[in-house]
Protein backbone atom coordinates (compact mmCIF):
# COMPACT_ATOMS: atom_id res chain seq x y z
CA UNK A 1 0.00 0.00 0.00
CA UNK A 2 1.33 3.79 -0.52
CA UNK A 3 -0.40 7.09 0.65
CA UNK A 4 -2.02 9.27 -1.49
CA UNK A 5 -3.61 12.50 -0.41
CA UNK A 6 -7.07 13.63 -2.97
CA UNK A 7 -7.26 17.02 -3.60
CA UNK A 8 -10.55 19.02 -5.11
CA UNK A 9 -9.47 21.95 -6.34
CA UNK A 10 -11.99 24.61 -6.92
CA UNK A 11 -9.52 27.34 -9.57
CA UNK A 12 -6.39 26.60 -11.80
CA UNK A 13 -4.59 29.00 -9.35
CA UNK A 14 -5.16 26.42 -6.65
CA UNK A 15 -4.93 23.61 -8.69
CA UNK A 16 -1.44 24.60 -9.49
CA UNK A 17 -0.41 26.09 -6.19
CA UNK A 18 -1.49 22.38 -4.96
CA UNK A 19 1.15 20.83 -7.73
CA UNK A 20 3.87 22.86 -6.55
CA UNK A 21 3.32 21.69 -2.75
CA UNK A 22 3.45 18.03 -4.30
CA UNK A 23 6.36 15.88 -4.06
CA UNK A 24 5.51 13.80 -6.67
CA UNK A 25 1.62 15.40 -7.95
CA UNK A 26 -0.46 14.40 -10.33
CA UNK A 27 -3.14 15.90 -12.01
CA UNK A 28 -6.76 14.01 -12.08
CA UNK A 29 -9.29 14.59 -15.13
CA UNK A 30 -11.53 11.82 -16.48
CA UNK A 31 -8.80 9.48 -14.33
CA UNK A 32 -9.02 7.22 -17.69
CA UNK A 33 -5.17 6.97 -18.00
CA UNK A 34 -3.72 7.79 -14.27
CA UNK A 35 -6.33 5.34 -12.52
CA UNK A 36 -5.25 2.53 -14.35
CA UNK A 37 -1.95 3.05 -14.30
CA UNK A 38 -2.10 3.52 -10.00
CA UNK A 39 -3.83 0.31 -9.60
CA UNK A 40 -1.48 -1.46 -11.40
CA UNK A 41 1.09 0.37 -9.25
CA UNK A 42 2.81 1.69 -12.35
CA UNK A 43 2.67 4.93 -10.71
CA UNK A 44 2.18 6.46 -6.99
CA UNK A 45 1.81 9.95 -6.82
CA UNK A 46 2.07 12.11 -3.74
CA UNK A 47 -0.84 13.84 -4.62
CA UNK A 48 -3.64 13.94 -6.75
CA UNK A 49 -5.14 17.44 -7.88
CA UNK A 50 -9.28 16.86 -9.38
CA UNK A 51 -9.42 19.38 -11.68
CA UNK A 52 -12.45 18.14 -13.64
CA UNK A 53 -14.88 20.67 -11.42
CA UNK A 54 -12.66 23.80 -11.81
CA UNK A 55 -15.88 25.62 -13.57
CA UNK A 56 -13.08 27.66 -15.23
CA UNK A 57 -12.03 24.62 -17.30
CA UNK A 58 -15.64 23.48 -18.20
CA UNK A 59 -17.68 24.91 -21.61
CA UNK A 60 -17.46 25.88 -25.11
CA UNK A 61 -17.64 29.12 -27.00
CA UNK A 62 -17.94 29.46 -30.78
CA UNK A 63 -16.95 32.71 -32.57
CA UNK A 64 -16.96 34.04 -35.70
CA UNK A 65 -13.36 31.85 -36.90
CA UNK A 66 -12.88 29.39 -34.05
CA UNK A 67 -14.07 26.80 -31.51
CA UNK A 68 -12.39 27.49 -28.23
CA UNK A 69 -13.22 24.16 -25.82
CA UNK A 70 -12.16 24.45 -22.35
CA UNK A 71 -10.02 21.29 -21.39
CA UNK A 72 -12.21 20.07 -18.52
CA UNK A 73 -14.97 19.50 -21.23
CA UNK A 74 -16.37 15.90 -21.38
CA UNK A 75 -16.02 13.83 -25.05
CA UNK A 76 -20.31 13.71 -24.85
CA UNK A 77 -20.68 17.34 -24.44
CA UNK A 78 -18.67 18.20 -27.97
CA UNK A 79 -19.97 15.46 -29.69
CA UNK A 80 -23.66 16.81 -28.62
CA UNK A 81 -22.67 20.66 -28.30
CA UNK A 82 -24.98 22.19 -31.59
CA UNK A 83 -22.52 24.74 -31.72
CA UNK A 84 -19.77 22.69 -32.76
CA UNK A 85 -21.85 20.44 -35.12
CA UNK A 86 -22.40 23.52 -37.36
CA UNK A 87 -19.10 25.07 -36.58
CA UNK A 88 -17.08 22.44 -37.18
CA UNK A 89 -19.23 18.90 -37.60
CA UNK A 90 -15.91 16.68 -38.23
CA UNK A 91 -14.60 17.55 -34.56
CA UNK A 92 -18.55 16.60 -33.01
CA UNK A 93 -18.03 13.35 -35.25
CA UNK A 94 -14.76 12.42 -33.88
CA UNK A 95 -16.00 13.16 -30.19
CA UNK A 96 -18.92 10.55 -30.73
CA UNK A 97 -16.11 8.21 -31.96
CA UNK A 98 -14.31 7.68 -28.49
CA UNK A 99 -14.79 4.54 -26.58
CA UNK A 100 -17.81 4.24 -25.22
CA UNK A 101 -20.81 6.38 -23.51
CA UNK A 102 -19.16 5.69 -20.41
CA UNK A 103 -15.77 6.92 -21.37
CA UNK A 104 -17.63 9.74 -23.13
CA UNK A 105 -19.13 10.83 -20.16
CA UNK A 106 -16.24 11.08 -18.02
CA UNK A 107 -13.20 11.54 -20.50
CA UNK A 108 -11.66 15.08 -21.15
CA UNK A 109 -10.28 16.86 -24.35
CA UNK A 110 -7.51 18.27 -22.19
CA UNK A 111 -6.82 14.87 -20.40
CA UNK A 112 -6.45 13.30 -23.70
CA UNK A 113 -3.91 15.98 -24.97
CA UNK A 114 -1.84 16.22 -22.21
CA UNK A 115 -1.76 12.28 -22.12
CA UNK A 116 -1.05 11.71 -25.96
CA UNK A 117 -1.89 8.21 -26.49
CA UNK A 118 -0.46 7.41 -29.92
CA UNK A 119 -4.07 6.03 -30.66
CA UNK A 120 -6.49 9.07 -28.84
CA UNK A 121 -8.12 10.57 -31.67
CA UNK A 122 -8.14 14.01 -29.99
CA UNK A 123 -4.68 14.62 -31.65
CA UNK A 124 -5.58 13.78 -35.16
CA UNK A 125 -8.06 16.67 -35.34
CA UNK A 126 -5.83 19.40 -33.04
CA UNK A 127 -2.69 18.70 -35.81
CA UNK A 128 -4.78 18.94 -38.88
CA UNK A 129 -6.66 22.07 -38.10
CA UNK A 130 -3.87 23.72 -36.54
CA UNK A 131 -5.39 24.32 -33.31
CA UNK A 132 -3.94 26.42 -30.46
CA UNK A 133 -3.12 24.63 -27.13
CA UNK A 134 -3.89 27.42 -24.14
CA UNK A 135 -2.36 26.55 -20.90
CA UNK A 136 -1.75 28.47 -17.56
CA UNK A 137 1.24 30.03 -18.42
CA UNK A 138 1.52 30.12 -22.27
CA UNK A 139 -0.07 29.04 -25.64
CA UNK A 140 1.50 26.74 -27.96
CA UNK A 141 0.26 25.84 -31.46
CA UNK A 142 -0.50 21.98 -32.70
CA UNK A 143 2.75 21.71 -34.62
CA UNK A 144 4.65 22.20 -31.47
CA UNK A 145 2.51 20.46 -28.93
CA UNK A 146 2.90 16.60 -29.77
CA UNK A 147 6.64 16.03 -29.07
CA UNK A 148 6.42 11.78 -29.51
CA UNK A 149 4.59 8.89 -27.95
CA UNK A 150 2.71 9.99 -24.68
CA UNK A 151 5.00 13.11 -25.04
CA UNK A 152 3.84 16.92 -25.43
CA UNK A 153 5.82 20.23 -25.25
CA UNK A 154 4.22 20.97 -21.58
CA UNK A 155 6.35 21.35 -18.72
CA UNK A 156 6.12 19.69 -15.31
CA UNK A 157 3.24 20.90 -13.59
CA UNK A 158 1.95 22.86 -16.48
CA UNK A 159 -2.14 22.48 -17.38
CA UNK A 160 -4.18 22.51 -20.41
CA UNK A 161 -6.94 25.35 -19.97
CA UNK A 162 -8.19 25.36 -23.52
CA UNK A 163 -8.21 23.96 -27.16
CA UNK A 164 -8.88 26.63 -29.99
CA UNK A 165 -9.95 25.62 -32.80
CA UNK A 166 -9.92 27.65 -36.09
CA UNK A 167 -13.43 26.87 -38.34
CA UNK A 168 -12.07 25.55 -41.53
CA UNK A 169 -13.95 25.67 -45.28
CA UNK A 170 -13.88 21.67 -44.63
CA UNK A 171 -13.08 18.83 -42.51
CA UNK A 172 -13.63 15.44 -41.99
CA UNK A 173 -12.84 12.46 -40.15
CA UNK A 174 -12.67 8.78 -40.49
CA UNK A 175 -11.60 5.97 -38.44
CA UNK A 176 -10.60 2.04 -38.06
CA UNK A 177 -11.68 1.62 -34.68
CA UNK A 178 -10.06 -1.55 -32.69
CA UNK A 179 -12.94 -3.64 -32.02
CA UNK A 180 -12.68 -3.51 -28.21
CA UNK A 181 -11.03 -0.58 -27.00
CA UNK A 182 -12.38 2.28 -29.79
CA UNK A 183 -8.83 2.94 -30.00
CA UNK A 184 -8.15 3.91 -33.48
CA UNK A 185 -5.88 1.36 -35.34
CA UNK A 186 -5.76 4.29 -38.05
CA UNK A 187 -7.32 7.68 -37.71
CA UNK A 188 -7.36 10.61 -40.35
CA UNK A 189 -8.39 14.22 -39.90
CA UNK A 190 -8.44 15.91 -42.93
CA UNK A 191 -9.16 19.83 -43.40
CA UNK A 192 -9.27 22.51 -45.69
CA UNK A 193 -8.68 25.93 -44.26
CA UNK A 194 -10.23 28.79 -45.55
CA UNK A 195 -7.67 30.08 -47.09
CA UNK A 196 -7.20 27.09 -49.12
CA UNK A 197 -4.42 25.26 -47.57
CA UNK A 198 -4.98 21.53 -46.55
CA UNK A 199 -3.48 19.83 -43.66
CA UNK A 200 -3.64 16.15 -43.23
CA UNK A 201 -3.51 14.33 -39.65
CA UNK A 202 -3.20 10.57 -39.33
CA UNK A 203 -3.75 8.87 -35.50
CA UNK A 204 -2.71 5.42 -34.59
CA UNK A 205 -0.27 5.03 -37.62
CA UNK A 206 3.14 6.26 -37.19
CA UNK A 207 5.67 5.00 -34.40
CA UNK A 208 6.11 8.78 -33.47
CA UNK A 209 2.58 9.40 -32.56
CA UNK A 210 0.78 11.69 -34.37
CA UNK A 211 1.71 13.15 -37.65
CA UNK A 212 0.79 14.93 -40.96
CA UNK A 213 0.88 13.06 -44.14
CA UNK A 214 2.17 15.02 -46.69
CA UNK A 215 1.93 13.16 -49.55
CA UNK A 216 -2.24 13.54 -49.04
CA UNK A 217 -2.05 16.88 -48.17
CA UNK A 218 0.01 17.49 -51.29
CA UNK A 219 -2.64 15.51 -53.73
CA UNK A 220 -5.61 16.98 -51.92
CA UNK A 221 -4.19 20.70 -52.36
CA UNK A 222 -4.59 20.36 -56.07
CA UNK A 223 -7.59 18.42 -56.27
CA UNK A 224 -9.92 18.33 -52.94
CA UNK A 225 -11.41 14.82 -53.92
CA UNK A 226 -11.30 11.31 -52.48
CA UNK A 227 -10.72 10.33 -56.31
CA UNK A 228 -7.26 12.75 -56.04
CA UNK A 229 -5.96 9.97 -53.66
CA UNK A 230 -6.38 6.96 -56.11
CA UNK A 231 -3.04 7.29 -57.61
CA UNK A 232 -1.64 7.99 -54.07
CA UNK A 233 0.97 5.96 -52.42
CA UNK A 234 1.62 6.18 -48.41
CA UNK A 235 4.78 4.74 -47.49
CA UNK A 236 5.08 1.98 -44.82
CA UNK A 237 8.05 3.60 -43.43
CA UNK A 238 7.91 4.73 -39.99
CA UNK A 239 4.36 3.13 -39.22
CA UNK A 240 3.78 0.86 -36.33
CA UNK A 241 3.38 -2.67 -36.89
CA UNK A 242 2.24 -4.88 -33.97
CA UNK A 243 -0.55 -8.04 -33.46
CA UNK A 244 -3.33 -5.53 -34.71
CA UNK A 245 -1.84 -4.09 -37.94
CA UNK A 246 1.35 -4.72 -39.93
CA UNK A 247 3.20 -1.33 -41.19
CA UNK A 248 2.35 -1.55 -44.64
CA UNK A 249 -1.83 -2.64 -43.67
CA UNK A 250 -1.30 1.37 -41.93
CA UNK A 251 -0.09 2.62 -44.71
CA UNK A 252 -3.27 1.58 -46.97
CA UNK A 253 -5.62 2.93 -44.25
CA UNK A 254 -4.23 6.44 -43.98
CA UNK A 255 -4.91 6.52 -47.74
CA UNK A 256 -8.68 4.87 -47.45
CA UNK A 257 -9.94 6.96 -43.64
CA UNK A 258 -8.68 9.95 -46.14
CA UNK A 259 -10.27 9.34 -49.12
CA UNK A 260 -13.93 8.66 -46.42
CA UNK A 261 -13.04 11.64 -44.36
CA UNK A 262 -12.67 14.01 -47.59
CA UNK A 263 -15.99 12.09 -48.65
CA UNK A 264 -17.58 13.19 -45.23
CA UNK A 265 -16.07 16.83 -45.72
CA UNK A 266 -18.23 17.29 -48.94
C-alpha cells in the first residue's frame, strides 16, 4: 500500500499552487489513464489534484473563426454541443467516436492531450486544423505540442486550460476503430482551411505518434477529392506494426480513412 492524499481543487490557481506543494503530484481529469496506471502500481503519486470541477475549465464558446473548448470539457458534451456540429461537424463526429458512452461521459479533451496516447483521436483533429493549445502560463500551437509517444511540449506541472480551434472551409474524419477498445488502429483528420491550404492528420499510424501526411495533403491541395488519392501511395516507413496491424496494412488505411473523411467533408 502507498499514501495518497485527494485534492478538489476549486480554480487553476489552486490547482497549481497544490502541484507545486506536491512531491511527486499528479493531475486528475476523467482518471481514464492515471487510474489505471495507479492500480497497477505503475505509478504512486504524492498527490492527486481533481481538476475536472474547476468551472473555469468546463464549456465551449464558438466565434466568428474558431471553436475554443475548455479542457475540462467531457467527449459527450462536444460530440452533442450544436454549436460545434455547425461550426465544425468533423470535430462533433470524432468526439462521438471515443470509446464508449461511459468513457464519453467522463473523458476530457484536455486529459487526452496532455496524455497523448499514440491512438487518442483528440490529436488527429488538433494537428490537422492547426489548433492552439492554451495553458496556464503560455499558448502553444498543434505543430509544437505533440513532441512523440505519450509526449507533449508541456512542462512539469503545467495544465491545459483550452483547445482553440480555427473553423475551416472543410473537414472530416474517419476511423478504423479496434474492435474492443475504440482505439483507433488508423485515424485521419483531414481539413481545408479557408484560405485554401490543406493539412492532413493521421492517428494510430506512425511509431512517433501523431503526424501529418504530406503526400495527401500534397494531392488533396490540387484536387480536394477522395478520387485525387487513387493514384496515391503512403509509405510503410515509420508506421507501427504490432498483433493488430502490420506497417504496410497502416499505410493503406491512412490513404482509405482519407479518401472517407474528404468524402464526409463534402
Amino acid at each position: 500500500m502507498y499514501q495518497t492524499t485527494y485534492h478538489r481543487a476549486s480554480s487553476v490557481d489552486e490547482a497549481a499552487s497544490l502541484f507545486a506543494k506536491g512531491s511527486e503530484p499528479k493531475y486528475l481529469a476523467g482518471g481514464h489513464t492515471l487510474l489505471p496506471v495507479m492500480k497497477q502500481r505503475l505509478a504512486s503519486p504524492s498527490d492527486v489534484i481533481d481538476i475536472a470541477r474547476i468551472k473555469d475549465l468546463i464549456g465551449i464558446e464558438v466565434t466568428g473563426d474558431a471553436v475554443t473548448i475548455r479542457a475540462a470539457t467531457t467527449h459527450n458534451d462536444v460530440a452533442n454541443s450544436a454549436a460545434v456540429q455547425k461550426a465544425i461537424p468533423a470535430l462533433a463526429h470524432l468526439a462521438s467516436t471515443i470509446g464508449d458512452p461511459a468513457v464519453r461521459h467522463r473523458g476530457t479533451i484536455g486529459g487526452s492531450l496532455a496524455n497523448n496516447d499514440p491512438a487518442a483521436d483528440y490529436p488527429a483533429a488538433v494537428l490537422a486544423l492547426g489548433a492552439t493549445i492554451k495553458t496556464n502560463k503560455r499558448t502553444i500551437a498543434a505543430d509544437d505540442f505533440f513532441k512523440g509517444l505519450f509526449t507533449t511540449a508541456l512542462d512539469d506541472g503545467e495544465m491545459i486550460t483550452a483547445v482553440s480551434f480555427p473553423i475551416p472551409a472543410k473537414g472530416g474524419y474517419s476511423k478504423f476503430p479496434h474492435p474492443a477498445s475504440r482505439f483507433a488502429l488508423t485515424g485521419v483528420f483531414a481539413v481545408k482551411t479557408k484560405a485554401g491550404d490543406v493539412r492532413v492528420a493521421a492517428t494510430g499510424a506512425f511509431q512517433g505518434g501523431v503526424a501529418r501526411v504530406g503526400a495527401i495533403e500534397a494531392a488533396l491541395k490540387t484536387n480536394w477529392a477522395a478520387s485525387a488519392l487513387d493514384s496515391v501511395t503512403v509509405s510503410a516507413d515509420g508506421l507501427m506494426s504490432d498483433i493488430h496491424a502490420a506497417a504496410d496494412y497502416r499505410a493503406n488505411l491512412i490513404k482509405v480513412m482519407a479518401q472517407r473523411a474528404v468524402q464526409a467533408a463534402g
